[in-house]
PDB file of N, CA and C in Angstrom:
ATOM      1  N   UNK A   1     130.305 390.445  90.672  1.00  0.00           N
ATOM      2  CA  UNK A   1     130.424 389.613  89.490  1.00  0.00           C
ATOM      3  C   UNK A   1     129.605 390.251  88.376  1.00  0.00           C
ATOM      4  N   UNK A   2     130.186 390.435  87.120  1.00  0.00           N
ATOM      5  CA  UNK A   2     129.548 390.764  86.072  1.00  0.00           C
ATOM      6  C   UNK A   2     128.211 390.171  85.893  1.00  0.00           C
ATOM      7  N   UNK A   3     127.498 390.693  85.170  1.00  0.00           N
ATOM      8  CA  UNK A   3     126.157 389.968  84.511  1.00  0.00           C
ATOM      9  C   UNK A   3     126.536 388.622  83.576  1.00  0.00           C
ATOM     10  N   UNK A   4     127.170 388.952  82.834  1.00  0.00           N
ATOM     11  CA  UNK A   4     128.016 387.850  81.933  1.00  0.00           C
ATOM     12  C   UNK A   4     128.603 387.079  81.992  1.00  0.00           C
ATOM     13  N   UNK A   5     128.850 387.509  83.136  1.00  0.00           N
ATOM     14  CA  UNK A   5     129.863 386.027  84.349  1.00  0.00           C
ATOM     15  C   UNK A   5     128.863 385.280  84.341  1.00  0.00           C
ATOM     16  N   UNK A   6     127.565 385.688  85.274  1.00  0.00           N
ATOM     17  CA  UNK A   6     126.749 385.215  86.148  1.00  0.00           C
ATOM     18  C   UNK A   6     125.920 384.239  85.105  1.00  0.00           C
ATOM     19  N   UNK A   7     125.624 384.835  83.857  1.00  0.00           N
ATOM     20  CA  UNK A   7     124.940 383.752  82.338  1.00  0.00           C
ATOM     21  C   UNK A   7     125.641 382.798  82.218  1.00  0.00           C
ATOM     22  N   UNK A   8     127.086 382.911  82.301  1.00  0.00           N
ATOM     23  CA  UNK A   8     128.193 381.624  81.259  1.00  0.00           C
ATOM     24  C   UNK A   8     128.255 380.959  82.620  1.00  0.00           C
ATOM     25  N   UNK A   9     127.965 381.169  84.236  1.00  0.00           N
ATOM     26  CA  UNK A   9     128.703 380.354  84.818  1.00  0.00           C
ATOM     27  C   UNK A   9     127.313 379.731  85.121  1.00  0.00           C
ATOM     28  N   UNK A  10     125.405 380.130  84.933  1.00  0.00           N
ATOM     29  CA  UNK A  10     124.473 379.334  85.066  1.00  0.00           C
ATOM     30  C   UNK A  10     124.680 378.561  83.612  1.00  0.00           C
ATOM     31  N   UNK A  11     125.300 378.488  82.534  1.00  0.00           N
ATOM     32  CA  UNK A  11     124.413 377.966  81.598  1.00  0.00           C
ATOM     33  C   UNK A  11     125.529 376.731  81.643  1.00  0.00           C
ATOM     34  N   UNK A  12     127.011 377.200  82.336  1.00  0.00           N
ATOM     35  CA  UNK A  12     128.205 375.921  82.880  1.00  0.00           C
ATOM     36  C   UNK A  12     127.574 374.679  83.710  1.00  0.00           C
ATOM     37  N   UNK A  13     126.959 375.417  84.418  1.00  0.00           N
ATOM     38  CA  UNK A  13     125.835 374.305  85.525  1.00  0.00           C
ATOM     39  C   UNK A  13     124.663 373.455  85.033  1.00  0.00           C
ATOM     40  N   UNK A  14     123.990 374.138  84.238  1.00  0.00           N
ATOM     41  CA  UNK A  14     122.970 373.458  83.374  1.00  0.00           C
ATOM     42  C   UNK A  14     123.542 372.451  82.503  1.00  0.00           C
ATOM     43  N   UNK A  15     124.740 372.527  81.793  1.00  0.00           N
ATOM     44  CA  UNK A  15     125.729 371.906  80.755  1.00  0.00           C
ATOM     45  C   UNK A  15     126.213 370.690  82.039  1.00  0.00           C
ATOM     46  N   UNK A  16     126.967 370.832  83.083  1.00  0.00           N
ATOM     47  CA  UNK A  16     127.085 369.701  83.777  1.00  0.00           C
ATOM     48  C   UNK A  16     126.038 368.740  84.313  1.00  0.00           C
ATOM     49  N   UNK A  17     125.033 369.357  84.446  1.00  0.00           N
ATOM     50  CA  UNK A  17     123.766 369.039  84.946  1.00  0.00           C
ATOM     51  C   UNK A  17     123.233 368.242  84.445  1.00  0.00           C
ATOM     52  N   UNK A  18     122.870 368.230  83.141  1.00  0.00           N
ATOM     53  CA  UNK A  18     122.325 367.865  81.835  1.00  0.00           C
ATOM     54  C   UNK A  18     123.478 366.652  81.784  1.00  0.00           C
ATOM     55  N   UNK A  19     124.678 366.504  81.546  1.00  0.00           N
ATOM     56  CA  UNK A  19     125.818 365.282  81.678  1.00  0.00           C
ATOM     57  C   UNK A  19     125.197 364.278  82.789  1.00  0.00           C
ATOM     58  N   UNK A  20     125.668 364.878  84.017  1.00  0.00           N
ATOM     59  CA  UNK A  20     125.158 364.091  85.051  1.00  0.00           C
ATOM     60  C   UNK A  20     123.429 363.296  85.079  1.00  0.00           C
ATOM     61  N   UNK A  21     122.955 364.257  84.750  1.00  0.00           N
ATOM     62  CA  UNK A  21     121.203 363.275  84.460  1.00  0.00           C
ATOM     63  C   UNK A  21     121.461 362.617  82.864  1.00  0.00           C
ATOM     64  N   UNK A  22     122.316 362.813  81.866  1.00  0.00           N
ATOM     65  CA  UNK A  22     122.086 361.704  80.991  1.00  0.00           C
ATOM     66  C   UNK A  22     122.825 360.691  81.006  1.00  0.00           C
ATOM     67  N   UNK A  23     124.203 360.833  81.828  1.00  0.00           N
ATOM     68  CA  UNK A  23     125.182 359.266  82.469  1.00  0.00           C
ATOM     69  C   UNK A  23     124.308 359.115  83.505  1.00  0.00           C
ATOM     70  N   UNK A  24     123.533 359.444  84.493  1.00  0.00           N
ATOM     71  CA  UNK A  24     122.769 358.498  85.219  1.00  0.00           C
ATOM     72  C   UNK A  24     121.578 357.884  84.634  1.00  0.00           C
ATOM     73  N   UNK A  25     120.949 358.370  83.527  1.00  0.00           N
ATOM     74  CA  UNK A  25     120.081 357.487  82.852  1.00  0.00           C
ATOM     75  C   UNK A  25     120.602 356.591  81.478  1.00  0.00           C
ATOM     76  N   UNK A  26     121.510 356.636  81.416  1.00  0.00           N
ATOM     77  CA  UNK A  26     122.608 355.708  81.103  1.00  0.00           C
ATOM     78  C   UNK A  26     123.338 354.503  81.981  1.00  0.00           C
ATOM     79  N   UNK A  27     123.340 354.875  82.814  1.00  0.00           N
ATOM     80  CA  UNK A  27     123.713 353.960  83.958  1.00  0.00           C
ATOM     81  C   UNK A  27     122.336 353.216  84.294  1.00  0.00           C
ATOM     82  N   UNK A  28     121.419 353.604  84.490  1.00  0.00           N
ATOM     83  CA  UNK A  28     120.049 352.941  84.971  1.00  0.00           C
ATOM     84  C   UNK A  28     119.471 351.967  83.421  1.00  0.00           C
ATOM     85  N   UNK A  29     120.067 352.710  82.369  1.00  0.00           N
ATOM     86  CA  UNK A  29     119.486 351.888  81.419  1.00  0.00           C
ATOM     87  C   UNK A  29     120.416 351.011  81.231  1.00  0.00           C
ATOM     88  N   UNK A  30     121.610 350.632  81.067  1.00  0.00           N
ATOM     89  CA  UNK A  30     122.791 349.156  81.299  1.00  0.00           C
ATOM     90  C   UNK A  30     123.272 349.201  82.380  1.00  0.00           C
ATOM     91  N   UNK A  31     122.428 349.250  83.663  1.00  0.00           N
ATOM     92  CA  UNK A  31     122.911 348.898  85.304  1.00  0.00           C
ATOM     93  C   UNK A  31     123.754 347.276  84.585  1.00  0.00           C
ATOM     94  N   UNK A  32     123.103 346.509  84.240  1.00  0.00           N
ATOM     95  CA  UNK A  32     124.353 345.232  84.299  1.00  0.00           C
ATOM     96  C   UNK A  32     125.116 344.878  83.813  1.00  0.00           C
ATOM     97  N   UNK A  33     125.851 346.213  82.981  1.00  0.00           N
ATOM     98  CA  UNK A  33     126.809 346.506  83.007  1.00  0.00           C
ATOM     99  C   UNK A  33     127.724 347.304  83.595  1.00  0.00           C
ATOM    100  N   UNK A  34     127.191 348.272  83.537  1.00  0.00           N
ATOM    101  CA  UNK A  34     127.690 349.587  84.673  1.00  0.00           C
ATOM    102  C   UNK A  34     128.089 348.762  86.588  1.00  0.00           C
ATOM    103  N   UNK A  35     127.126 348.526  86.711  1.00  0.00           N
ATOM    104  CA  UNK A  35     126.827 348.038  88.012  1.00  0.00           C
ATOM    105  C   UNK A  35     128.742 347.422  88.483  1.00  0.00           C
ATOM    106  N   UNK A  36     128.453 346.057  87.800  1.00  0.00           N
ATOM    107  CA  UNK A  36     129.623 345.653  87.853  1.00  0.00           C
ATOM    108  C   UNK A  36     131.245 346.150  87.633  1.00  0.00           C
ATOM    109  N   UNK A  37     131.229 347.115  86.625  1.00  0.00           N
ATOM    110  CA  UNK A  37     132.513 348.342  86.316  1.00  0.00           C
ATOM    111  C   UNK A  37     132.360 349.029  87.738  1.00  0.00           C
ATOM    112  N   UNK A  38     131.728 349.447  88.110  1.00  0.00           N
ATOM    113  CA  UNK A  38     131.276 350.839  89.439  1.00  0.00           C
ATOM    114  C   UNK A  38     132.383 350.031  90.535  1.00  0.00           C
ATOM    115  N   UNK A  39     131.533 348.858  90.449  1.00  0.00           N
ATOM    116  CA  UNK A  39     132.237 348.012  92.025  1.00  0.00           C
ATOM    117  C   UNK A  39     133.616 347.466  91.875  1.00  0.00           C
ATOM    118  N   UNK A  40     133.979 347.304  90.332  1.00  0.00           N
ATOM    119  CA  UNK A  40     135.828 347.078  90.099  1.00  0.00           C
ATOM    120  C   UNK A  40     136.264 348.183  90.427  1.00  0.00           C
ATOM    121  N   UNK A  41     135.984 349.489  89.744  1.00  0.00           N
ATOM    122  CA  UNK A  41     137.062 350.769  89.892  1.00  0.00           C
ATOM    123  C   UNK A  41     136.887 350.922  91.286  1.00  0.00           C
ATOM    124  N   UNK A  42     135.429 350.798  92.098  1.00  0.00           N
ATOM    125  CA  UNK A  42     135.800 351.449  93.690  1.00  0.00           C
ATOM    126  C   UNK A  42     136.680 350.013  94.511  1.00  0.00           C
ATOM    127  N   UNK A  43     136.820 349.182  94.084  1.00  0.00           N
ATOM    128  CA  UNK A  43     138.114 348.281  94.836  1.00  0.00           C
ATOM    129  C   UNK A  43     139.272 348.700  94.742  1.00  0.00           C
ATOM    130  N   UNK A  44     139.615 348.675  92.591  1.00  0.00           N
ATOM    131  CA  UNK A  44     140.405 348.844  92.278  1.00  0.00           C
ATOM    132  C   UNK A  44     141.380 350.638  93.272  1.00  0.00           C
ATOM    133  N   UNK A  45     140.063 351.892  93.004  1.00  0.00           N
ATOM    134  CA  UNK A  45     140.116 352.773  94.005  1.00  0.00           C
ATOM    135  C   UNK A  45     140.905 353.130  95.106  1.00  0.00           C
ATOM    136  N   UNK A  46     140.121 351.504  96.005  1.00  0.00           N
ATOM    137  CA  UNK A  46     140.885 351.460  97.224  1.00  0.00           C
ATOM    138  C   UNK A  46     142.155 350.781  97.723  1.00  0.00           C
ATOM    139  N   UNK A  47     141.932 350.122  96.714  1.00  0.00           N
ATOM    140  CA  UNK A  47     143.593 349.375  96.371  1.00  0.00           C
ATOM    141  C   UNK A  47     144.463 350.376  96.363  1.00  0.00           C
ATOM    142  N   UNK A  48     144.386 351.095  95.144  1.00  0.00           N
ATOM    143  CA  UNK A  48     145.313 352.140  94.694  1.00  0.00           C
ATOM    144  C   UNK A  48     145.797 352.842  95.854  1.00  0.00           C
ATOM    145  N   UNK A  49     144.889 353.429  96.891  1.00  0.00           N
ATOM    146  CA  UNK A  49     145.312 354.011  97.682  1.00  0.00           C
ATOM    147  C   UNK A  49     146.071 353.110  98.914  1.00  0.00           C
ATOM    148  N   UNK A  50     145.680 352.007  99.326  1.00  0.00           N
ATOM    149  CA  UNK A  50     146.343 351.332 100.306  1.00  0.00           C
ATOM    150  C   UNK A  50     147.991 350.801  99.847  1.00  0.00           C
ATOM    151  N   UNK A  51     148.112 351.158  98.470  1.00  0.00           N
ATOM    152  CA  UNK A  51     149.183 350.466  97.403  1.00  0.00           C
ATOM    153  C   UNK A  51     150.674 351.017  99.002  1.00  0.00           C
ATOM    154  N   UNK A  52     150.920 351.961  99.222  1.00  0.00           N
ATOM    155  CA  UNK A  52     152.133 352.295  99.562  1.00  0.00           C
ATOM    156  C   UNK A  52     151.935 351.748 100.872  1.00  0.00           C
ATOM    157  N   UNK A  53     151.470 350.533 101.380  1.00  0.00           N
ATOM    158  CA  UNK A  53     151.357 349.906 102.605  1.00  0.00           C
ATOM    159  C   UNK A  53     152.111 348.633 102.316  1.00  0.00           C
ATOM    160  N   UNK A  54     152.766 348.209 102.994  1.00  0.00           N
ATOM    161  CA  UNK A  54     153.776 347.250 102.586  1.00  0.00           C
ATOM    162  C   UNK A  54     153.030 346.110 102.508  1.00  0.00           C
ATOM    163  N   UNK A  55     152.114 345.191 102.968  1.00  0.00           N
ATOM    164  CA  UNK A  55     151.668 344.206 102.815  1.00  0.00           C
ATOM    165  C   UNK A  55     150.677 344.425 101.605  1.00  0.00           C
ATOM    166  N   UNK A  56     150.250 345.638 101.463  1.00  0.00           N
ATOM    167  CA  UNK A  56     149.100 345.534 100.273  1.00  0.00           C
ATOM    168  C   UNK A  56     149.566 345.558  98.600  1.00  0.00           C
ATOM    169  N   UNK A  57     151.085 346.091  98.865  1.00  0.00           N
ATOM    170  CA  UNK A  57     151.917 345.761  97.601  1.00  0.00           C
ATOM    171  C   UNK A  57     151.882 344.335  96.686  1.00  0.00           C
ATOM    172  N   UNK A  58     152.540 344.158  97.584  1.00  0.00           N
ATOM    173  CA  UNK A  58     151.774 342.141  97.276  1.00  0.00           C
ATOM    174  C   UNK A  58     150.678 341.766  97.152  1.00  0.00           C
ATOM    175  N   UNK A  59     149.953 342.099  97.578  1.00  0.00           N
ATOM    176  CA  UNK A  59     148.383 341.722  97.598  1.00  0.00           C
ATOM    177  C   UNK A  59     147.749 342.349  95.607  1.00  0.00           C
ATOM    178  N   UNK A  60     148.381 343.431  95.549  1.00  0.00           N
ATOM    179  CA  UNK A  60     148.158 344.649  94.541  1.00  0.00           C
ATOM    180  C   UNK A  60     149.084 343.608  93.096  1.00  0.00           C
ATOM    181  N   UNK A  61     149.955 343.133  93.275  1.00  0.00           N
ATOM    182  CA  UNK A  61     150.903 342.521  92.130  1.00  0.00           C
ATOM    183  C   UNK A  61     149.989 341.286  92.328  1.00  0.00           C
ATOM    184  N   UNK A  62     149.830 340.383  92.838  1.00  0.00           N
ATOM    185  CA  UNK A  62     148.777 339.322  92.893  1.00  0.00           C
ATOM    186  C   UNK A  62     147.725 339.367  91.802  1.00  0.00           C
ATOM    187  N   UNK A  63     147.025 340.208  92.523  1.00  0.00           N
ATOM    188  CA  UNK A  63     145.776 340.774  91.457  1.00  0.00           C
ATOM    189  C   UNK A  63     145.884 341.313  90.368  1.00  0.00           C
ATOM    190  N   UNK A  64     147.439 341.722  89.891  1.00  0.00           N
ATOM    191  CA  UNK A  64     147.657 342.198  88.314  1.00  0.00           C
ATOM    192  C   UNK A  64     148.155 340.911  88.145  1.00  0.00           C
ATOM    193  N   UNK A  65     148.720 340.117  88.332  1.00  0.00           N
ATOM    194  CA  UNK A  65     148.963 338.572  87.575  1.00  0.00           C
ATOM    195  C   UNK A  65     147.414 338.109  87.492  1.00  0.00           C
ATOM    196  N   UNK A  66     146.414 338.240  88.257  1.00  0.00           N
ATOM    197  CA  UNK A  66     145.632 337.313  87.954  1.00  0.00           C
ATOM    198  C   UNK A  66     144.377 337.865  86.826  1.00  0.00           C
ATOM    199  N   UNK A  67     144.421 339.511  86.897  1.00  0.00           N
ATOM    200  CA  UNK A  67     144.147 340.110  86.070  1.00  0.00           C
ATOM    201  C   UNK A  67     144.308 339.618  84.481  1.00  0.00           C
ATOM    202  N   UNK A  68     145.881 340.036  84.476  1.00  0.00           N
ATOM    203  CA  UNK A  68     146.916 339.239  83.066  1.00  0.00           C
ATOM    204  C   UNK A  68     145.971 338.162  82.570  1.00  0.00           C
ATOM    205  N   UNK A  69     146.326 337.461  83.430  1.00  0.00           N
ATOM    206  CA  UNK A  69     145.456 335.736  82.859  1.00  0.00           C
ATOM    207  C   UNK A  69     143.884 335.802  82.663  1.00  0.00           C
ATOM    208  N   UNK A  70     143.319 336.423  83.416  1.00  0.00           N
ATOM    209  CA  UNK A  70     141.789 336.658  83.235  1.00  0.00           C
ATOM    210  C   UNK A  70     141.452 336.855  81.606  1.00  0.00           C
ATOM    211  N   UNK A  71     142.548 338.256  81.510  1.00  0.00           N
ATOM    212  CA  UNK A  71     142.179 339.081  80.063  1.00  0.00           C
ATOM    213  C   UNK A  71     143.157 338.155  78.934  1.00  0.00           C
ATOM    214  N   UNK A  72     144.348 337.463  79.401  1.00  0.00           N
ATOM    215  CA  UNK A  72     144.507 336.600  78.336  1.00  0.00           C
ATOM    216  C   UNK A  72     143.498 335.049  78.065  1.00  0.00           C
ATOM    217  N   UNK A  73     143.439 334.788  78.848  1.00  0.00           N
ATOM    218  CA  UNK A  73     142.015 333.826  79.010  1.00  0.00           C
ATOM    219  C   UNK A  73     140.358 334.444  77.770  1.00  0.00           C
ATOM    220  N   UNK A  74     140.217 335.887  78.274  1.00  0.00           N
ATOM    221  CA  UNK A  74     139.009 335.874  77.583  1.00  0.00           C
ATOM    222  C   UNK A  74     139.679 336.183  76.055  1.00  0.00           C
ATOM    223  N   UNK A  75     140.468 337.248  75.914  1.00  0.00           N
ATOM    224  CA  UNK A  75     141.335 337.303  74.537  1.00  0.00           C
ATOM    225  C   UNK A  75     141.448 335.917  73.627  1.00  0.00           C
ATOM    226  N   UNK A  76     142.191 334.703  74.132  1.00  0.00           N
ATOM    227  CA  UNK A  76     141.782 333.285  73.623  1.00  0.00           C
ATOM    228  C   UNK A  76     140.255 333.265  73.686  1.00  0.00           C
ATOM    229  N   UNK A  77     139.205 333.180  74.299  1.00  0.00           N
ATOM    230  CA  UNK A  77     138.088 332.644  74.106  1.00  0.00           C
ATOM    231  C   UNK A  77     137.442 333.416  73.101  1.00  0.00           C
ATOM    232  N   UNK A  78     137.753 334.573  72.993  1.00  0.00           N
ATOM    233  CA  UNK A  78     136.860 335.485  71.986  1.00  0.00           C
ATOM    234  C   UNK A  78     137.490 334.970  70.962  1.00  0.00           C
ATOM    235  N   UNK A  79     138.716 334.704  70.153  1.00  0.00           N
ATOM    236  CA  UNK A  79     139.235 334.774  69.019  1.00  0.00           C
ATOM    237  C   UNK A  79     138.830 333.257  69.048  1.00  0.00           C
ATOM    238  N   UNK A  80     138.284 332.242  69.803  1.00  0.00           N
ATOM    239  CA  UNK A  80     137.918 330.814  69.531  1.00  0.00           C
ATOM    240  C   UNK A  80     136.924 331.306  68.806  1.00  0.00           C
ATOM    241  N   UNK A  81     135.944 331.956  69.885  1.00  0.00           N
ATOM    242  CA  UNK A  81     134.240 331.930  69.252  1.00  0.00           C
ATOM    243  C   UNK A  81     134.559 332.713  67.904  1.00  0.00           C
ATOM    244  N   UNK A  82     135.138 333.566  67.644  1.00  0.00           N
ATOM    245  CA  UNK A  82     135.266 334.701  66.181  1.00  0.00           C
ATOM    246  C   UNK A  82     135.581 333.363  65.268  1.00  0.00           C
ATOM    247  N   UNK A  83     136.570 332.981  65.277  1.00  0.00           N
ATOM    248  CA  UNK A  83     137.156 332.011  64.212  1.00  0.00           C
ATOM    249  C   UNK A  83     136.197 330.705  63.861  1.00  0.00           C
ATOM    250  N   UNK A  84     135.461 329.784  64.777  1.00  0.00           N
ATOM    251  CA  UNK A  84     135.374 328.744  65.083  1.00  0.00           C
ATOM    252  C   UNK A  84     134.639 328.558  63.341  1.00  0.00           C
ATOM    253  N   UNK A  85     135.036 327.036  62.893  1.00  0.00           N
ATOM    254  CA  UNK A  85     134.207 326.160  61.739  1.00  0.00           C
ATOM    255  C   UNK A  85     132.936 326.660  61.855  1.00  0.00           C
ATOM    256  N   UNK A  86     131.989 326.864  60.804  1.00  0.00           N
ATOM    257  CA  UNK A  86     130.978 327.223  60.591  1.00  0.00           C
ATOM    258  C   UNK A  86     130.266 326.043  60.975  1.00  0.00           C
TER     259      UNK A  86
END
């Protein structure tokens, strides 16, 4: 491997490196937010993958209807609190 390789592919590592330690001190500084996203996508995750199992299909459309309503639910509540009489 070139010398020049060997610079651009340490200073590639330092550059990811540097990402990874400032989203984890990002994550540690709004854990209660983060926290809660982490544990939807790794369901959501494992959903995804069980999706082509015939009973989990259903299970998977379930949870996007109830999804739907969740986010139309808070969508109404936010535009209450935005609007509401002074």
């Amino acid at each position: 491997m070139d010398e020049q390789e060997k610079d651009v592919l340490f200073l590639m590592a330092l550059a990811a490196s540097g990402a990874v330690i400032a989203s984890g001190l990002a994550a540690f500084q709004q854990w209660i937010v983060v926290l809660p996203l982490t544990v939807a996508v790794f369901i959501l995750m494992i959903l995804a993958g069980l999706q082509y199992k015939k009973r989990y299909i259903h299970l998977s459309e379930n949870l996007e209807n109830i999804a739907m309503i969740l986010v139309l639910m808070g969508f109404i509540v936010s535009f209450i609190y935005l609007y509401r009489p002074a």
